[in-house]
C-alpha atoms as a PDB file:
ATOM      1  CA  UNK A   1     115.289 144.917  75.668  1.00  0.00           C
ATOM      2  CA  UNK A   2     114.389 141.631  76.826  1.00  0.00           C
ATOM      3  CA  UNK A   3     114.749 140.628  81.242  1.00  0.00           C
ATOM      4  CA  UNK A   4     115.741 137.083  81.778  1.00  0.00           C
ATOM      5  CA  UNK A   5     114.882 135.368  84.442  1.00  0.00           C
ATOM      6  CA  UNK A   6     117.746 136.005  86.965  1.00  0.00           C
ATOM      7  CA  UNK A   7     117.250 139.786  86.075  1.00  0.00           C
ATOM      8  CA  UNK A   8     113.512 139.389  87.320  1.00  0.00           C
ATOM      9  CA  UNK A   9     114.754 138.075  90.295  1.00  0.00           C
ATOM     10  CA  UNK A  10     116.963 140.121  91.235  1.00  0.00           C
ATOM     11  CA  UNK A  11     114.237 142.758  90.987  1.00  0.00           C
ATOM     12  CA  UNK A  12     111.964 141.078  92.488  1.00  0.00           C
ATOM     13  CA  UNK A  13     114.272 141.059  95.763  1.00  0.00           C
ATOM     14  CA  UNK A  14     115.099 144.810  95.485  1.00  0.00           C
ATOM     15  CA  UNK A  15     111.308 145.519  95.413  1.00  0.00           C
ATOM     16  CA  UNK A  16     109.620 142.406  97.970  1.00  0.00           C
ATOM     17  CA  UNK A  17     112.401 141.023  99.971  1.00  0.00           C
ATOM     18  CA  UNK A  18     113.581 137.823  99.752  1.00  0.00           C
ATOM     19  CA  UNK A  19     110.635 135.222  98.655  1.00  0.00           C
ATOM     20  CA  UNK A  20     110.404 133.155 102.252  1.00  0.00           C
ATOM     21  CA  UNK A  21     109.762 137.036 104.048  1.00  0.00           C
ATOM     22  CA  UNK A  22     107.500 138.140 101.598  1.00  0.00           C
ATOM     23  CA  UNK A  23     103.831 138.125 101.525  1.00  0.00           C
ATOM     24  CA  UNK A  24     101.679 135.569 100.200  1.00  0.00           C
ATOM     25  CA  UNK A  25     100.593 137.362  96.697  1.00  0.00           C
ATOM     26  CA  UNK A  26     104.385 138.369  95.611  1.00  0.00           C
ATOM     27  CA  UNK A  27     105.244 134.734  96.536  1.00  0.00           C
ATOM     28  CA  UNK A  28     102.634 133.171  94.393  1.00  0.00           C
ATOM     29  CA  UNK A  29     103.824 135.694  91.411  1.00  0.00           C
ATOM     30  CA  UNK A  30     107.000 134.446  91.564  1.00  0.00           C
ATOM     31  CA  UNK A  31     106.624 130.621  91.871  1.00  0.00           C
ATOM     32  CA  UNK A  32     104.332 130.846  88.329  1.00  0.00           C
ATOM     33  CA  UNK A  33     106.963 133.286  87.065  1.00  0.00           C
ATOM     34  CA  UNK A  34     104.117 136.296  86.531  1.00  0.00           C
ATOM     35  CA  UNK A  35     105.374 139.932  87.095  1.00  0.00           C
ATOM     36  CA  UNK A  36     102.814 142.645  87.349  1.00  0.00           C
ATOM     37  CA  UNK A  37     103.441 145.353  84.400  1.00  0.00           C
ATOM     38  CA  UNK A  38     104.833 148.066  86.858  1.00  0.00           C
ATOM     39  CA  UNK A  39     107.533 145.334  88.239  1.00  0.00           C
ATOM     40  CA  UNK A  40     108.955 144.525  84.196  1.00  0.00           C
ATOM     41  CA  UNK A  41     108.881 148.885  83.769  1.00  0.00           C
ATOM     42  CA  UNK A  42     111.214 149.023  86.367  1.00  0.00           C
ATOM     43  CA  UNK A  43     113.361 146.423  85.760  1.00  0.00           C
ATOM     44  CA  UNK A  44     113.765 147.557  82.622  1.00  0.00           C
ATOM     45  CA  UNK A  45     114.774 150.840  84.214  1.00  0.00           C
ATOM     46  CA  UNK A  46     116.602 149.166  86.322  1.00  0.00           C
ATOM     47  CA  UNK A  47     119.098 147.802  83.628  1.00  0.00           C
ATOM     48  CA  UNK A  48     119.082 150.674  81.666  1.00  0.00           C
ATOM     49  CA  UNK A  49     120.442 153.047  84.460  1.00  0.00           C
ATOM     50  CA  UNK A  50     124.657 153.465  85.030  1.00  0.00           C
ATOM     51  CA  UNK A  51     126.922 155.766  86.545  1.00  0.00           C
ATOM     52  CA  UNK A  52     126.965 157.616  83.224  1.00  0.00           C
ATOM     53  CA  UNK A  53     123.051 157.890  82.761  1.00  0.00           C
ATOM     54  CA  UNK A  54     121.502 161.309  82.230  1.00  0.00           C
ATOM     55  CA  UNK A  55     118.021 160.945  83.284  1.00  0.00           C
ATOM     56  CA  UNK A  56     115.019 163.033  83.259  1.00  0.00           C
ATOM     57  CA  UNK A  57     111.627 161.782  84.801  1.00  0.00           C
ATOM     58  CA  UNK A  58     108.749 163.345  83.531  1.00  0.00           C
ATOM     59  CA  UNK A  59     105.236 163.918  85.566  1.00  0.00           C
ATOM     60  CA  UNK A  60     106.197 161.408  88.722  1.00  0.00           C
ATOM     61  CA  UNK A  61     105.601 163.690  90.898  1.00  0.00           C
ATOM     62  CA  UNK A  62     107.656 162.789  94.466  1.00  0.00           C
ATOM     63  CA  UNK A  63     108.396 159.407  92.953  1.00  0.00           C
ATOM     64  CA  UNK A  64     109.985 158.237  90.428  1.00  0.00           C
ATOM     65  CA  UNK A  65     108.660 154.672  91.748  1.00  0.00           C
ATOM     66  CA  UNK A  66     105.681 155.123  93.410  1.00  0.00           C
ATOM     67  CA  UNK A  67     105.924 151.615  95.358  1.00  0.00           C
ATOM     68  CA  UNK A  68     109.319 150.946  94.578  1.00  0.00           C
ATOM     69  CA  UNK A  69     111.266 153.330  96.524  1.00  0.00           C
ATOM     70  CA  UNK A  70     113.801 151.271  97.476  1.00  0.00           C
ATOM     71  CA  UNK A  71     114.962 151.100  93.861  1.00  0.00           C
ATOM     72  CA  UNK A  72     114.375 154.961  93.071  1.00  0.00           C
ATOM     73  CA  UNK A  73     116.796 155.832  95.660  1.00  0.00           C
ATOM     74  CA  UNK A  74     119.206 153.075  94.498  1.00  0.00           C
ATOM     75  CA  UNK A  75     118.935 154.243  90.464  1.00  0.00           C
ATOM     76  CA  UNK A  76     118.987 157.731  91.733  1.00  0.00           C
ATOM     77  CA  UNK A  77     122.392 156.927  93.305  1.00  0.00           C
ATOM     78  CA  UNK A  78     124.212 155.236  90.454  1.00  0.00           C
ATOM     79  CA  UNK A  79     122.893 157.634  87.880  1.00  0.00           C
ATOM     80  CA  UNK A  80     125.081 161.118  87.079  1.00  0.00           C
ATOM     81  CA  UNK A  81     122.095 162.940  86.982  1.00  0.00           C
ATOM     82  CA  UNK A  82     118.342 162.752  88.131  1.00  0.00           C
ATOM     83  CA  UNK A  83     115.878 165.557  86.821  1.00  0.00           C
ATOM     84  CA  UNK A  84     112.219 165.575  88.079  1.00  0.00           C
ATOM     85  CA  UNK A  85     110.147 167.453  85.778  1.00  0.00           C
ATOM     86  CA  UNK A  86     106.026 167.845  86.843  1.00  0.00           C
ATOM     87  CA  UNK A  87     103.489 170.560  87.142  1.00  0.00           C
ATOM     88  CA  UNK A  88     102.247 169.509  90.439  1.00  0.00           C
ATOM     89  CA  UNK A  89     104.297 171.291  93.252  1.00  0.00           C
ATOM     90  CA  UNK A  90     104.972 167.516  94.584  1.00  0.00           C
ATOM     91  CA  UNK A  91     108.031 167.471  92.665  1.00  0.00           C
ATOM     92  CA  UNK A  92     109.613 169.652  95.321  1.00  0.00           C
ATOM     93  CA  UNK A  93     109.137 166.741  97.479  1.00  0.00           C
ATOM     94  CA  UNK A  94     111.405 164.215  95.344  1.00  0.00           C
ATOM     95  CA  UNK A  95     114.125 162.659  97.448  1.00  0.00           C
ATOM     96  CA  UNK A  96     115.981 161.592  95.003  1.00  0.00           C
ATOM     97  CA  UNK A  97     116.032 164.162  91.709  1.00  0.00           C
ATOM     98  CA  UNK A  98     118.911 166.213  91.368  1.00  0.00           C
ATOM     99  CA  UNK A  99     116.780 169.322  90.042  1.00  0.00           C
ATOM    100  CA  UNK A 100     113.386 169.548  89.743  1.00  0.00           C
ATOM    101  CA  UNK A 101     111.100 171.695  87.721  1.00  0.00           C
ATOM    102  CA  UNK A 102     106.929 172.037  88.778  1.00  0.00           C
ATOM    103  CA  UNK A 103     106.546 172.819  85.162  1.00  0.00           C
ATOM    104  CA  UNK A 104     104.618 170.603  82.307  1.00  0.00           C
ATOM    105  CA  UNK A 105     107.300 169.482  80.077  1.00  0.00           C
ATOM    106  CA  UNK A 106     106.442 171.230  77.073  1.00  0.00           C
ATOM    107  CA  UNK A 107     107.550 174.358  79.213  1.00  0.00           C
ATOM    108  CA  UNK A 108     110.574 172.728  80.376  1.00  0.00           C
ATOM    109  CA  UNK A 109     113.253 174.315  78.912  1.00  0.00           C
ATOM    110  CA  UNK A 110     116.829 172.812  78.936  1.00  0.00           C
ATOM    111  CA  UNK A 111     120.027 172.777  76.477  1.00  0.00           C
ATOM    112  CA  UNK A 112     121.122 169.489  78.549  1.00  0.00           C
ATOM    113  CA  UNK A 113     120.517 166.419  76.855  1.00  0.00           C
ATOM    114  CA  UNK A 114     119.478 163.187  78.242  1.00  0.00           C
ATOM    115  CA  UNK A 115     120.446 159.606  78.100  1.00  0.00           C
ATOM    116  CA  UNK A 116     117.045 158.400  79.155  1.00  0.00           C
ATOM    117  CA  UNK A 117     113.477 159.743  79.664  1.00  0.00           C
ATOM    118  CA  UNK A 118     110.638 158.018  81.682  1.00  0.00           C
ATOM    119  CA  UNK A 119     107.431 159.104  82.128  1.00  0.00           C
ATOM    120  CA  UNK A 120     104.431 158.277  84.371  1.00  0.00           C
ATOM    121  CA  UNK A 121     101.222 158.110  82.653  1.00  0.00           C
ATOM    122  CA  UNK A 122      97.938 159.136  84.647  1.00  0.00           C
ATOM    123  CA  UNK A 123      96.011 156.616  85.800  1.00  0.00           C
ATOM    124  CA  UNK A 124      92.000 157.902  85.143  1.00  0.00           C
ATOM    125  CA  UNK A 125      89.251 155.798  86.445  1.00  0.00           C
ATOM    126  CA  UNK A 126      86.151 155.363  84.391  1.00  0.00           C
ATOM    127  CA  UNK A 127      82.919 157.233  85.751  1.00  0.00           C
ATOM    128  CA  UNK A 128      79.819 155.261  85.377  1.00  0.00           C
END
């Protein structure tokens, strides 16, 4: 799935604001037309969410967005169903899932089926 550029912007106003009340780094993104990894994920998201979408989030923890949650609460609004699943007990803290489950996901055990899965990957800094 390919965003074009009115997509992207769109986004981009969801997630910064409009581009003259925005800070000076966002603004700069946007005039060169660069979007930081995390921004095309969600987007992506974004357009693959309806009011029909089954969706299960796996390991976000409280977030399905961690600095987008402007857009979480918006997705988790237009979607039929929002299911948090994460060992961490953090998930009890989503605003926006429909059911959680502070389980890892190989122990999550379901007969629904979903229309989309996302999943947050750990981010693990390198000792030296």
């Amino acid at each position: 799935m390919e965003l074009n550029q009115s997509e992207l912007y769109e986004f981009f106003e969801i997630k910064y604001g409009h581009p003259s009340t925005t800070g000076w780094s966002p603004r700069r993104r946007l005039k060169y037309g660069y979007y930081q990894p995390a921004d095309i994920y969600e987007a992506t998201v974004r357009n693959l969410v309806n009011s029909d979408t089954k969706w299960i989030d796996v390991g976000g923890g409280r977030a399905v967005f961690p600095d987008n949650s402007a857009l979480a609460e918006m997705l988790a609004n237009n979607c039929k169903k929002l299911v948090a699943v994460d060992p961490s007990e953090n998930v009890l803290e989503n605003p926006y899932a429909d059911e959680m489950a502070m389980c890892i996901f190989e122990d999550f055990n379901t007969e629904e089926k979903f229309d989309l899965a996302t999943f947050e990957i750990e981010k693990r800094t390198q000792e030296n």
